[in-house]
PDB file of N, CA and C in Angstrom:
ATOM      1  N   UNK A   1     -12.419  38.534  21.015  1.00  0.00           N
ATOM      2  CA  UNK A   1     -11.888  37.879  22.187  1.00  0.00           C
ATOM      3  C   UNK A   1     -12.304  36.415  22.240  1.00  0.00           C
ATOM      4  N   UNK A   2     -13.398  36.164  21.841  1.00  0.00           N
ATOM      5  CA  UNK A   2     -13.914  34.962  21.713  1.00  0.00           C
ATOM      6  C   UNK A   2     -13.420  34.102  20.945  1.00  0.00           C
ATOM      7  N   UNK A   3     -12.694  34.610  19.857  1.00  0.00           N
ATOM      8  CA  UNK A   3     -12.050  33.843  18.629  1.00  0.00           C
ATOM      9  C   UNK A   3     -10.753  33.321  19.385  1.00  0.00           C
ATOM     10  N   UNK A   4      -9.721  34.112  19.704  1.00  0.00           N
ATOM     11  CA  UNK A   4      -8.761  33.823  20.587  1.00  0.00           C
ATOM     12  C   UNK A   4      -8.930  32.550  21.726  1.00  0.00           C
ATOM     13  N   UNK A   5     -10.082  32.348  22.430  1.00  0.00           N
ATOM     14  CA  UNK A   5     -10.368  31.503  23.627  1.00  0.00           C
ATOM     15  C   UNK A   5     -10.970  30.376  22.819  1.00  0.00           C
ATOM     16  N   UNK A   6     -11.627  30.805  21.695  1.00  0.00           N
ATOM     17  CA  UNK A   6     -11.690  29.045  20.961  1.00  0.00           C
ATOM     18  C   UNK A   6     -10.333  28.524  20.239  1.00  0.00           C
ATOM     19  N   UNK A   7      -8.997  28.766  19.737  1.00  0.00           N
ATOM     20  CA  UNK A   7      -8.202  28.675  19.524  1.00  0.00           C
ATOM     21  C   UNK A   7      -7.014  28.421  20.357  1.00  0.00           C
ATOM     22  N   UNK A   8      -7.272  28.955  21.678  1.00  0.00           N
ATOM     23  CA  UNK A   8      -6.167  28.525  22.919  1.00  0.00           C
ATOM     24  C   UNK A   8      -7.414  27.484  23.662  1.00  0.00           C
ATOM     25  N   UNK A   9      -8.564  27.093  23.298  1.00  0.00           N
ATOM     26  CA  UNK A   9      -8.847  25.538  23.893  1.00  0.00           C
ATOM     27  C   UNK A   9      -9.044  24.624  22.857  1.00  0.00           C
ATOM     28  N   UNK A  10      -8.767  25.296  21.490  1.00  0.00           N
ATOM     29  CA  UNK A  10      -8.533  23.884  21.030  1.00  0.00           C
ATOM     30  C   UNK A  10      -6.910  23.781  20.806  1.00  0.00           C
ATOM     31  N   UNK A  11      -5.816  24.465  20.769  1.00  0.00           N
ATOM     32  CA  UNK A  11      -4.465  24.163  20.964  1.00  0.00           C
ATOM     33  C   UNK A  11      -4.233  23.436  22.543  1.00  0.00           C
ATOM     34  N   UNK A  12      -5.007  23.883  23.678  1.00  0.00           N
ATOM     35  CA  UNK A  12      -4.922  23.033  24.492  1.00  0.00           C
ATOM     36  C   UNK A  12      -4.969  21.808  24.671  1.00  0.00           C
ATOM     37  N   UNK A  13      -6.181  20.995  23.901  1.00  0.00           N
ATOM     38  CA  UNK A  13      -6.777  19.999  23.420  1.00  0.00           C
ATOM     39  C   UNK A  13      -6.020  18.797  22.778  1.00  0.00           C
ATOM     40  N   UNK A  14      -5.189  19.911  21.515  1.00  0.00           N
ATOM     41  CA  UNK A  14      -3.867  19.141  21.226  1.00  0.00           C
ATOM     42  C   UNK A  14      -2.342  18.787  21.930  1.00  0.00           C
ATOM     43  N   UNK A  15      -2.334  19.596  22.659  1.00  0.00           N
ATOM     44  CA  UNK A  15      -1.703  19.615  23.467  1.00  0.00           C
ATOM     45  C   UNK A  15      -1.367  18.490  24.481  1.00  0.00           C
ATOM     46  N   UNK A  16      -2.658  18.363  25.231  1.00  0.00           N
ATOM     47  CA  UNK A  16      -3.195  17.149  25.910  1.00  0.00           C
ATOM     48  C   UNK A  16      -3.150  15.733  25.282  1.00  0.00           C
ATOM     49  N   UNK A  17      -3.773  15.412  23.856  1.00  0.00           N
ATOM     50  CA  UNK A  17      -3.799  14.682  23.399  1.00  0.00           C
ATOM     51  C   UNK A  17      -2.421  14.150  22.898  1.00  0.00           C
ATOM     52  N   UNK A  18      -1.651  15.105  22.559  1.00  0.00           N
ATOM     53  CA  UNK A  18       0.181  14.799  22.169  1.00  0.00           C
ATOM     54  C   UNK A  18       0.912  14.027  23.325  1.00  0.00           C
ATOM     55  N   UNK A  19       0.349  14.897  24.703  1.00  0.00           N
ATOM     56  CA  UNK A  19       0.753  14.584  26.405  1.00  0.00           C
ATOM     57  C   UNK A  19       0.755  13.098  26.471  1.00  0.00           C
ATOM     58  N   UNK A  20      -0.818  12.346  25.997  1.00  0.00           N
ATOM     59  CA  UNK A  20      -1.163  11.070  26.783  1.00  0.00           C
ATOM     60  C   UNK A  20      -0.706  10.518  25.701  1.00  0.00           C
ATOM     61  N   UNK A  21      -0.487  10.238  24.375  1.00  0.00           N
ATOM     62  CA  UNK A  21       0.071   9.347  23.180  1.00  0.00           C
ATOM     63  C   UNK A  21       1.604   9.132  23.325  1.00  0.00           C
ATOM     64  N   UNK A  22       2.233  10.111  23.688  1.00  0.00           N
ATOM     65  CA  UNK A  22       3.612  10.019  24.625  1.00  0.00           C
ATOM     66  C   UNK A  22       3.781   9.639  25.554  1.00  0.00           C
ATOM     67  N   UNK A  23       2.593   9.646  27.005  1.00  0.00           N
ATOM     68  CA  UNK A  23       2.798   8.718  28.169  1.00  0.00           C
ATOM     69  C   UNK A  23       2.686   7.297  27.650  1.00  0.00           C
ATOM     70  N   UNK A  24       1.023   7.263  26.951  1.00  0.00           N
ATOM     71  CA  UNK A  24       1.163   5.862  26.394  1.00  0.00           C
ATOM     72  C   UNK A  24       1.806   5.100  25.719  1.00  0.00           C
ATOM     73  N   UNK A  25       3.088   5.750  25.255  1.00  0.00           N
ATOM     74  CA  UNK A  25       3.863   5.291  23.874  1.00  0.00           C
ATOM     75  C   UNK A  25       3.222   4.880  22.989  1.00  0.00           C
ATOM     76  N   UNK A  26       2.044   5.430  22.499  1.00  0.00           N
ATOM     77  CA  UNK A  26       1.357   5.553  21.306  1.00  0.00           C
ATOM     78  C   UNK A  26       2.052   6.496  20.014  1.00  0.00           C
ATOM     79  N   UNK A  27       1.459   6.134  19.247  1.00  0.00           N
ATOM     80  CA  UNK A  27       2.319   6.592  17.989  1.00  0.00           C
ATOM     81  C   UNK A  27       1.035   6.817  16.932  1.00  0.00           C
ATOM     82  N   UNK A  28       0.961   7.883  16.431  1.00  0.00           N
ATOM     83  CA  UNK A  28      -0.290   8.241  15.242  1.00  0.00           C
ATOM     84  C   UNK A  28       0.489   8.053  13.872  1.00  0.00           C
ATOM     85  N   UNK A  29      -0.213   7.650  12.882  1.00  0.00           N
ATOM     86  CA  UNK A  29       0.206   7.473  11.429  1.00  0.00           C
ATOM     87  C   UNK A  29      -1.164   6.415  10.909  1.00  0.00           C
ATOM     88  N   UNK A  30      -0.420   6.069   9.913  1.00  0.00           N
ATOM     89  CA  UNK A  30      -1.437   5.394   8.715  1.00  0.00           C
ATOM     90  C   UNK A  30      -1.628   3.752   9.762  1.00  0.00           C
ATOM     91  N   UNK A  31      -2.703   3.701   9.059  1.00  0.00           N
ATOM     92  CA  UNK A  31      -3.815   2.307   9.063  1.00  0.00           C
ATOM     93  C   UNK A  31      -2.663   0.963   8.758  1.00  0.00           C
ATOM     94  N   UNK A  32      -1.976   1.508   7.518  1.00  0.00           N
ATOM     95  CA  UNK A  32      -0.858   0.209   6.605  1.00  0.00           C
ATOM     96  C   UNK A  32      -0.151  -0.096   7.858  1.00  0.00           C
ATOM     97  N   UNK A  33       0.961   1.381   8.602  1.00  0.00           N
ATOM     98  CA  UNK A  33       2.168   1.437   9.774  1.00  0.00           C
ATOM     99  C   UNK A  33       0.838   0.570  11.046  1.00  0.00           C
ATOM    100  N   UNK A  34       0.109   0.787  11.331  1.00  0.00           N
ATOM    101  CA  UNK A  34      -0.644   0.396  12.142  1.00  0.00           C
ATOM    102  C   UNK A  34      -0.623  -1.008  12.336  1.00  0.00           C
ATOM    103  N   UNK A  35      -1.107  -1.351  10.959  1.00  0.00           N
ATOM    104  CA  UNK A  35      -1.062  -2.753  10.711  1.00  0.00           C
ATOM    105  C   UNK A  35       0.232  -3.900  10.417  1.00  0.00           C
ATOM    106  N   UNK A  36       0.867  -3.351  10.362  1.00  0.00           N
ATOM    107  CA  UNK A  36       2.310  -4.128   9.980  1.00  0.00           C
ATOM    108  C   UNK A  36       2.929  -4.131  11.299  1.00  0.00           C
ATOM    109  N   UNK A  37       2.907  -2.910  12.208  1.00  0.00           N
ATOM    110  CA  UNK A  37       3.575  -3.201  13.744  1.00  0.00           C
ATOM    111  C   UNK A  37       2.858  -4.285  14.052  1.00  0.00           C
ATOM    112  N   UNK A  38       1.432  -4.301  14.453  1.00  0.00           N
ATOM    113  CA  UNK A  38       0.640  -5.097  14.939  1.00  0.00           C
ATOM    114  C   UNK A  38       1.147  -6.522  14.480  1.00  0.00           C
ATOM    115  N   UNK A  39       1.553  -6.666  13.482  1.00  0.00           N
ATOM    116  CA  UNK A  39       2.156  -8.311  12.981  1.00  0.00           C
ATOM    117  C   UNK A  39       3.425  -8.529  13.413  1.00  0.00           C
ATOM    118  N   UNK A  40       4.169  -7.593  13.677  1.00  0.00           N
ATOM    119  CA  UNK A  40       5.742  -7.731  14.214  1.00  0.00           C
ATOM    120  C   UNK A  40       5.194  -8.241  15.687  1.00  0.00           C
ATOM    121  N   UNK A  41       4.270  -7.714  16.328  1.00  0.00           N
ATOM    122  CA  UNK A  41       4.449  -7.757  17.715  1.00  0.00           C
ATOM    123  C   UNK A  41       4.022  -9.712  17.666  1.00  0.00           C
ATOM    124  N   UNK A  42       3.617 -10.136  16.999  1.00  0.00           N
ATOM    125  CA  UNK A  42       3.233 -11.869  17.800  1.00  0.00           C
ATOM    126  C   UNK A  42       4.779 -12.516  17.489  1.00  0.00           C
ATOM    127  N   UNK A  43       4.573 -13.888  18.217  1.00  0.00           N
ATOM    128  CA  UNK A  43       5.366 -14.490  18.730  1.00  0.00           C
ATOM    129  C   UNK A  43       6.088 -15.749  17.402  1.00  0.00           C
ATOM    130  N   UNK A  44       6.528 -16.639  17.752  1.00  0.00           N
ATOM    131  CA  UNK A  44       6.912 -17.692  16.717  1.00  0.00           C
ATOM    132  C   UNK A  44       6.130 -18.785  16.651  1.00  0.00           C
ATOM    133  N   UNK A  45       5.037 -18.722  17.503  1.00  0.00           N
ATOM    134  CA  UNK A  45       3.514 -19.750  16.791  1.00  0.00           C
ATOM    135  C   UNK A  45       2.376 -18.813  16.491  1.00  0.00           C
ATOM    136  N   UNK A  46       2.536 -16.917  16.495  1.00  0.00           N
ATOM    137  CA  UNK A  46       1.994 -16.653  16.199  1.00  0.00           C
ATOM    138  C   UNK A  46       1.916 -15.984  14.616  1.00  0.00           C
ATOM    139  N   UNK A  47       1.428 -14.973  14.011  1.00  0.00           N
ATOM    140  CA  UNK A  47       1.229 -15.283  12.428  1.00  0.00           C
ATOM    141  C   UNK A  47       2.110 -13.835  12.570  1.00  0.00           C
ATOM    142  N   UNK A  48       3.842 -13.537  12.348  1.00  0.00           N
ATOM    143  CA  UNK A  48       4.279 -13.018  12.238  1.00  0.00           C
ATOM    144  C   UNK A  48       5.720 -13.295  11.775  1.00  0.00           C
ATOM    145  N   UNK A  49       6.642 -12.026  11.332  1.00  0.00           N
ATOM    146  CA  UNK A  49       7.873 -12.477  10.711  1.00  0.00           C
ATOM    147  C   UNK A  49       8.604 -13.625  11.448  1.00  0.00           C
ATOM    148  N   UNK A  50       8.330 -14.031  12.634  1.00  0.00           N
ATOM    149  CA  UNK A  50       9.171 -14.686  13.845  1.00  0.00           C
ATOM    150  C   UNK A  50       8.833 -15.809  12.905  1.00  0.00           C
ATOM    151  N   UNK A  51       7.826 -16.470  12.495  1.00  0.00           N
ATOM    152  CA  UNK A  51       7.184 -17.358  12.027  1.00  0.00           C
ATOM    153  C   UNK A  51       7.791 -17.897  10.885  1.00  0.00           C
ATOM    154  N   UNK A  52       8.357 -17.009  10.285  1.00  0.00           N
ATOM    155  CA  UNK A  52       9.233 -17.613   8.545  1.00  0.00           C
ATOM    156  C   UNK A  52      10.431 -17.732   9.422  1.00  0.00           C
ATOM    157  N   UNK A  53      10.957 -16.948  10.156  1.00  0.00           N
ATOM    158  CA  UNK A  53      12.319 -17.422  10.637  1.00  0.00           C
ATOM    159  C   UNK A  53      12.631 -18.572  11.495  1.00  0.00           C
ATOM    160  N   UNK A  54      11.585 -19.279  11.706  1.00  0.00           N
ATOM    161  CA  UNK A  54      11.546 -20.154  12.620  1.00  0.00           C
ATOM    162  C   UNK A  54      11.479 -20.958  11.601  1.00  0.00           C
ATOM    163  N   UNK A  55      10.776 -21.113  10.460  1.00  0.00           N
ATOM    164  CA  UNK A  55      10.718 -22.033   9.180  1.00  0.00           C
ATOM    165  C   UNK A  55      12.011 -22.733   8.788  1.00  0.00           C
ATOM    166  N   UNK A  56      12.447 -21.451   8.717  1.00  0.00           N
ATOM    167  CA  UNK A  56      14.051 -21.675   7.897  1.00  0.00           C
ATOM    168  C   UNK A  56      15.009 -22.145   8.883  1.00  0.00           C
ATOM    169  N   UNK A  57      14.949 -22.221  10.105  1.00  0.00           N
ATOM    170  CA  UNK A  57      15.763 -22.729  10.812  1.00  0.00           C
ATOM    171  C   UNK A  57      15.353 -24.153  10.803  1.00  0.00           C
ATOM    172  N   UNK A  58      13.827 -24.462  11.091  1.00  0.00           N
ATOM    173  CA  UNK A  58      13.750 -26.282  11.336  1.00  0.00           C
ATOM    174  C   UNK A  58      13.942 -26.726   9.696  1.00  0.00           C
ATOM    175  N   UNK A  59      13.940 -25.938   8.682  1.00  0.00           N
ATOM    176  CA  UNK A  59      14.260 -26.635   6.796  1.00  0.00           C
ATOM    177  C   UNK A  59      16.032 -27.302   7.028  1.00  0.00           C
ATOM    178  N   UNK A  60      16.547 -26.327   7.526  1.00  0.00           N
ATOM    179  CA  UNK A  60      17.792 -25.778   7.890  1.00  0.00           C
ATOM    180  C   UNK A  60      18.230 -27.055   8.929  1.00  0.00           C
ATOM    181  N   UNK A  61      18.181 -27.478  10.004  1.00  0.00           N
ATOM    182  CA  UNK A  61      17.840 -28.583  10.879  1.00  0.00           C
ATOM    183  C   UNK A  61      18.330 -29.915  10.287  1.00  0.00           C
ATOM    184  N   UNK A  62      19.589 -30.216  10.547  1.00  0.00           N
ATOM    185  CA  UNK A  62      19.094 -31.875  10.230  1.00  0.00           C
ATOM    186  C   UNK A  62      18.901 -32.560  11.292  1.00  0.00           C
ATOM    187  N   UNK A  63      18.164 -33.957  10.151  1.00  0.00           N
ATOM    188  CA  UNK A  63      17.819 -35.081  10.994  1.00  0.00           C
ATOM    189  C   UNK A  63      19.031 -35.772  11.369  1.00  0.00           C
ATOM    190  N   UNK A  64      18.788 -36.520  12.954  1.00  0.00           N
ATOM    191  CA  UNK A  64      19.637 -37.706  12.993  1.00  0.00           C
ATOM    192  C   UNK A  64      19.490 -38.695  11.859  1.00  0.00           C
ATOM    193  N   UNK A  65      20.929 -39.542  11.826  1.00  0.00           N
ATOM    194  CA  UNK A  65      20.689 -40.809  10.694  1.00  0.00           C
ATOM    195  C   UNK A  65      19.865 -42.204  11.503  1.00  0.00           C
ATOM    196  N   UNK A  66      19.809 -41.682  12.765  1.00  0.00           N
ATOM    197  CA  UNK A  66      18.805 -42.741  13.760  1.00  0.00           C
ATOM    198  C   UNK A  66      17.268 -42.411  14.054  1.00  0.00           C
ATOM    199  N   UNK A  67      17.320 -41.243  13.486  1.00  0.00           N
ATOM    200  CA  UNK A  67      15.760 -40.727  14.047  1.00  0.00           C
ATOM    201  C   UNK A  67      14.548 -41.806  13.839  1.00  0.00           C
ATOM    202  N   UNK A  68      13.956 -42.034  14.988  1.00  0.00           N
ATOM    203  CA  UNK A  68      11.962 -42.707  14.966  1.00  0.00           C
ATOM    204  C   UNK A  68      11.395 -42.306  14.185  1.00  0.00           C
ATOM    205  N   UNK A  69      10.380 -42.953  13.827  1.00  0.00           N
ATOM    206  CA  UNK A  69       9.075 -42.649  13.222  1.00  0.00           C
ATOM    207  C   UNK A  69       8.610 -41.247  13.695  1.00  0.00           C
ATOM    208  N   UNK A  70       8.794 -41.360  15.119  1.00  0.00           N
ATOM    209  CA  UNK A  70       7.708 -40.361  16.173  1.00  0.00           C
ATOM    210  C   UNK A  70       8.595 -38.783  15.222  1.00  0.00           C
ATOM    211  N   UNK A  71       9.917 -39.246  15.900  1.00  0.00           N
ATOM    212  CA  UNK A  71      10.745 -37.849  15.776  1.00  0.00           C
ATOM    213  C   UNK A  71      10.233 -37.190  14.144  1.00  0.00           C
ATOM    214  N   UNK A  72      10.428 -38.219  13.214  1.00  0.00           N
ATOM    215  CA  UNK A  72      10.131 -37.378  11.812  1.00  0.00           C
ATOM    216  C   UNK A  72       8.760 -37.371  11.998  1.00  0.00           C
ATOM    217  N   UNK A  73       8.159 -37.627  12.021  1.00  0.00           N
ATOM    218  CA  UNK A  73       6.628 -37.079  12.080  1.00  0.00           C
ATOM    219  C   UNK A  73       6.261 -36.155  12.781  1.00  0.00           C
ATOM    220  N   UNK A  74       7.063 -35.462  13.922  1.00  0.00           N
ATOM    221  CA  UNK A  74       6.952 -34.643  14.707  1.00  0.00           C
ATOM    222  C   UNK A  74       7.430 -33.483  13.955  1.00  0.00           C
ATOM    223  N   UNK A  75       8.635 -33.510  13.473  1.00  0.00           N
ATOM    224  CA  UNK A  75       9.318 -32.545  12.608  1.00  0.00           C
ATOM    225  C   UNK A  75       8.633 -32.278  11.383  1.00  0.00           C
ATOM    226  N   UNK A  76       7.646 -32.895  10.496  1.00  0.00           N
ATOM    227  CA  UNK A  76       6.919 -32.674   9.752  1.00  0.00           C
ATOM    228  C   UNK A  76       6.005 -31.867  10.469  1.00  0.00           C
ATOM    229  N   UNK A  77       5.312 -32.374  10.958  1.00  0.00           N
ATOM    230  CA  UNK A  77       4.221 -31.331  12.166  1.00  0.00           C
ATOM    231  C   UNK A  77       4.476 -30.028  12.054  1.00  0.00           C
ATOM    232  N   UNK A  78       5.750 -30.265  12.939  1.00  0.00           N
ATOM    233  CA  UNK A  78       6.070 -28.529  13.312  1.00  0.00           C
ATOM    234  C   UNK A  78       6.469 -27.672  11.678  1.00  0.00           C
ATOM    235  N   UNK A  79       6.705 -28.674  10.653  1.00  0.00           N
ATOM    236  CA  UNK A  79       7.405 -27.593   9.810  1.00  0.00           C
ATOM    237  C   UNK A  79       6.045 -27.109   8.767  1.00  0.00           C
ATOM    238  N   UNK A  80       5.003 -28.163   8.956  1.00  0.00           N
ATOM    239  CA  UNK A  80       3.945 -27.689   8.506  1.00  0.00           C
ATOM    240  C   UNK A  80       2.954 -26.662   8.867  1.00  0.00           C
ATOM    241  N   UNK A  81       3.219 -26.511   9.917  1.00  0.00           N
ATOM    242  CA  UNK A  81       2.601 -26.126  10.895  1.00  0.00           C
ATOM    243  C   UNK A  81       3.422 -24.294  10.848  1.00  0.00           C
ATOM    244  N   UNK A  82       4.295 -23.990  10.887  1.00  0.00           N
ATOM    245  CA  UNK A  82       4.946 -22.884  10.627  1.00  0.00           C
ATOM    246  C   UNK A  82       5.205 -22.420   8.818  1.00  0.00           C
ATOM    247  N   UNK A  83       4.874 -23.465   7.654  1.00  0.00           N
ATOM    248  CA  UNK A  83       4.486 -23.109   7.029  1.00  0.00           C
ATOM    249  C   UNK A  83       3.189 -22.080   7.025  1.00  0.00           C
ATOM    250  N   UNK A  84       2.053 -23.194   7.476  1.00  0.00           N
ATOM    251  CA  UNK A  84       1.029 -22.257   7.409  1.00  0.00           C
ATOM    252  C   UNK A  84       0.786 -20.822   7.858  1.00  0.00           C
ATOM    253  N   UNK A  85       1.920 -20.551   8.897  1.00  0.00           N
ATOM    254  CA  UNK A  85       1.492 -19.727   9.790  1.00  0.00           C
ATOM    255  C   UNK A  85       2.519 -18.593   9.226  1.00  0.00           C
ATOM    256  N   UNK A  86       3.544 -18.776   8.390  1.00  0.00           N
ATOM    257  CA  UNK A  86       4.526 -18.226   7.423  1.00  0.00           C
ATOM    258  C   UNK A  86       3.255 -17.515   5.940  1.00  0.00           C
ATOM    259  N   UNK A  87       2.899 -18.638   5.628  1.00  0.00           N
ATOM    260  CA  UNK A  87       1.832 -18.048   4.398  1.00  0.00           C
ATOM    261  C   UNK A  87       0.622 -16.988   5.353  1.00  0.00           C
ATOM    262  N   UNK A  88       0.180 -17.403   6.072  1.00  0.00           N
ATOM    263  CA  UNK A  88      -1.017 -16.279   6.627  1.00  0.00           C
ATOM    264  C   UNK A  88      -0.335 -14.694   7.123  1.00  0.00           C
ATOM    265  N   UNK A  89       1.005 -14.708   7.231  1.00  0.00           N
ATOM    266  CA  UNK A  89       1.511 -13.961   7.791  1.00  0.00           C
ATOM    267  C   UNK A  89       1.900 -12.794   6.382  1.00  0.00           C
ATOM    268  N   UNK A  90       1.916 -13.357   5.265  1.00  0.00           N
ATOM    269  CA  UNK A  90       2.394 -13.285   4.175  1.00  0.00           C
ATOM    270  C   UNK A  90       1.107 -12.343   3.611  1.00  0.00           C
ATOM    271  N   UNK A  91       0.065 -13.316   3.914  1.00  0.00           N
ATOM    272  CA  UNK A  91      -1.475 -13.025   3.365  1.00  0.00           C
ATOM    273  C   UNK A  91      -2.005 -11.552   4.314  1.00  0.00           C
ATOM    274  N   UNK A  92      -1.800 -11.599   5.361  1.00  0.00           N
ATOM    275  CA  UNK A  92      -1.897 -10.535   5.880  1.00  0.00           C
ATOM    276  C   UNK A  92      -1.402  -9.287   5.867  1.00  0.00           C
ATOM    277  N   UNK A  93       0.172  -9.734   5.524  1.00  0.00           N
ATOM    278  CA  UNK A  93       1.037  -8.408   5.035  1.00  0.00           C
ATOM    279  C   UNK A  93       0.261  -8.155   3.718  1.00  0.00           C
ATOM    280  N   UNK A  94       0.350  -8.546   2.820  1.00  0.00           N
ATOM    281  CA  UNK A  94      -0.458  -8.095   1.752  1.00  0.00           C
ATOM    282  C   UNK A  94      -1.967  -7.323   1.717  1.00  0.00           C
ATOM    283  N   UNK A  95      -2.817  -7.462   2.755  1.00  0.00           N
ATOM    284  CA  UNK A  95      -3.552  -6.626   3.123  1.00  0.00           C
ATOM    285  C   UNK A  95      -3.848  -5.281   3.948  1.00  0.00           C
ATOM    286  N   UNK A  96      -2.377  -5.442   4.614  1.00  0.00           N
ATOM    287  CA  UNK A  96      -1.848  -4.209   5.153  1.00  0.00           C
ATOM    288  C   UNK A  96      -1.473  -3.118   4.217  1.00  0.00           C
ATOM    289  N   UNK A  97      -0.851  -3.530   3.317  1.00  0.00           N
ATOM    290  CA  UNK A  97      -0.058  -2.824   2.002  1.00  0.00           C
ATOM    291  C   UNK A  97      -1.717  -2.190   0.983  1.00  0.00           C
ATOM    292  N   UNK A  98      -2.528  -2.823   1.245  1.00  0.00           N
ATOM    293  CA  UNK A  98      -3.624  -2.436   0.511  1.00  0.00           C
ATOM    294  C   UNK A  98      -3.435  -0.757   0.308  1.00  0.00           C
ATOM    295  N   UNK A  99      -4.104   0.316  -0.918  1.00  0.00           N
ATOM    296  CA  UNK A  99      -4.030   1.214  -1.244  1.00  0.00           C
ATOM    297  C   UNK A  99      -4.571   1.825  -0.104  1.00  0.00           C
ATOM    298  N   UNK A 100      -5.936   1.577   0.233  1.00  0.00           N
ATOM    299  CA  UNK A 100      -6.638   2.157   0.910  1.00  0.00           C
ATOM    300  C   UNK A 100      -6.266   2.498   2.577  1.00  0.00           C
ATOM    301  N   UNK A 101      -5.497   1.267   2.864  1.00  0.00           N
ATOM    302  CA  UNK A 101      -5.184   1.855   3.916  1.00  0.00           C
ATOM    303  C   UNK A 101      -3.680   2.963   3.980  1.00  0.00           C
ATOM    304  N   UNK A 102      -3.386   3.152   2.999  1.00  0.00           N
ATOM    305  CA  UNK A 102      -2.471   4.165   3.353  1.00  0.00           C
ATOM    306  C   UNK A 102      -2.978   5.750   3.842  1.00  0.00           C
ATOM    307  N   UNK A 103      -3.902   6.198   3.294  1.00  0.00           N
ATOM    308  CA  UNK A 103      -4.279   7.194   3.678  1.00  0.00           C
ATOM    309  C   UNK A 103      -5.279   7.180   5.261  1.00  0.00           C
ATOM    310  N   UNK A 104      -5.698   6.399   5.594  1.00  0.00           N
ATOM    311  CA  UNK A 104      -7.049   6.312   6.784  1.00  0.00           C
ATOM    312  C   UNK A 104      -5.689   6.360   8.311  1.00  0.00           C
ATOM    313  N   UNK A 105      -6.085   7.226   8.876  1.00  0.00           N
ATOM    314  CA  UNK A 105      -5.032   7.348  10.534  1.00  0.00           C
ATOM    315  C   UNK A 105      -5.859   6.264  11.205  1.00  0.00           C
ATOM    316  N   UNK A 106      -4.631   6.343  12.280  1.00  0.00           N
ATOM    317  CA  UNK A 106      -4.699   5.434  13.502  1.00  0.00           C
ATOM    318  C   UNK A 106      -3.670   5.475  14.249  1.00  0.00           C
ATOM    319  N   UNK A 107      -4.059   4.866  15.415  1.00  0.00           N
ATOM    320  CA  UNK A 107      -3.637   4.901  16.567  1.00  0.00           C
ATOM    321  C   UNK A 107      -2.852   3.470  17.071  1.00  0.00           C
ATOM    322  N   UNK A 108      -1.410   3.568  17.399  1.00  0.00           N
ATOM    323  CA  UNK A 108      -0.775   2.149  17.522  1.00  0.00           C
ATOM    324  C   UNK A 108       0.223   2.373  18.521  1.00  0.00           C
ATOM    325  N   UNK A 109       0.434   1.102  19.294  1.00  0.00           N
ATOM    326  CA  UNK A 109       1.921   1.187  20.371  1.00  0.00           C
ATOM    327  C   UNK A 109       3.219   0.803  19.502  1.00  0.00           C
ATOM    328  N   UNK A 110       4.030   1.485  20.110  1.00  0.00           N
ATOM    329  CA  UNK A 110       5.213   1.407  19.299  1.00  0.00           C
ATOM    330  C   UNK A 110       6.034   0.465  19.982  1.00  0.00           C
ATOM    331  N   UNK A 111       5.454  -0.335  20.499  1.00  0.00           N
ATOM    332  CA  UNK A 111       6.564  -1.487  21.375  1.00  0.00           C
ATOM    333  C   UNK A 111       6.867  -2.219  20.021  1.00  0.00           C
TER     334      UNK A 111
END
């Protein structure tokens, strides 16, 4: 009888735990899926795909044939500036992909 009541509280257990990962819109899987949402979610100055696409649009961009000093130097800025943040984004995906984290779980929002 005892075997039975440790088996219906630990199916309970799971149970519960399935309950709140679904209220929370949490999502269980690998460390890699963990880590690669986590980079989708930043913004276009932050170190994510938004970041190369924002690249290719100011490469993409022309200049006026009147543009200032200020204006091209500004546009250098920004395109350097989303370079870098294009390569770290790059550098990071590549550490997501690492072997090791494919197998190790975790816990992530699926927004």
């Amino acid at each position: 009888m005892e075997v039975i009541t440790e088996r219906g509280r630990i199916l309970n257990i799971i149970i519960w735990n399935l309950l709140v990962f679904w209220i929370l819109n949490c999502s269980i899987g690998s460390a890699k899926e963990a880590c690669k949402n986590n980079l989708k979610k930043g913004g276009i100055f932050d170190i994510s795909p938004d970041s190369c696409n924002v690249l290719q649009l100011l490469l993409a961009s022309p200049l006026d044939s009147d543009a200032t000093l200020e204006v091209i130097q500004s546009r250098e800025a920004r395109i350097s500036f989303q370079i870098l943040t294009c390569y770290q984004y790059y550098e990071k995906l590549q550490e997501c992909n690492k072997e090791k984290k494919k197998y190790l779980p975790a816990i992530y929002s699926k927004e």
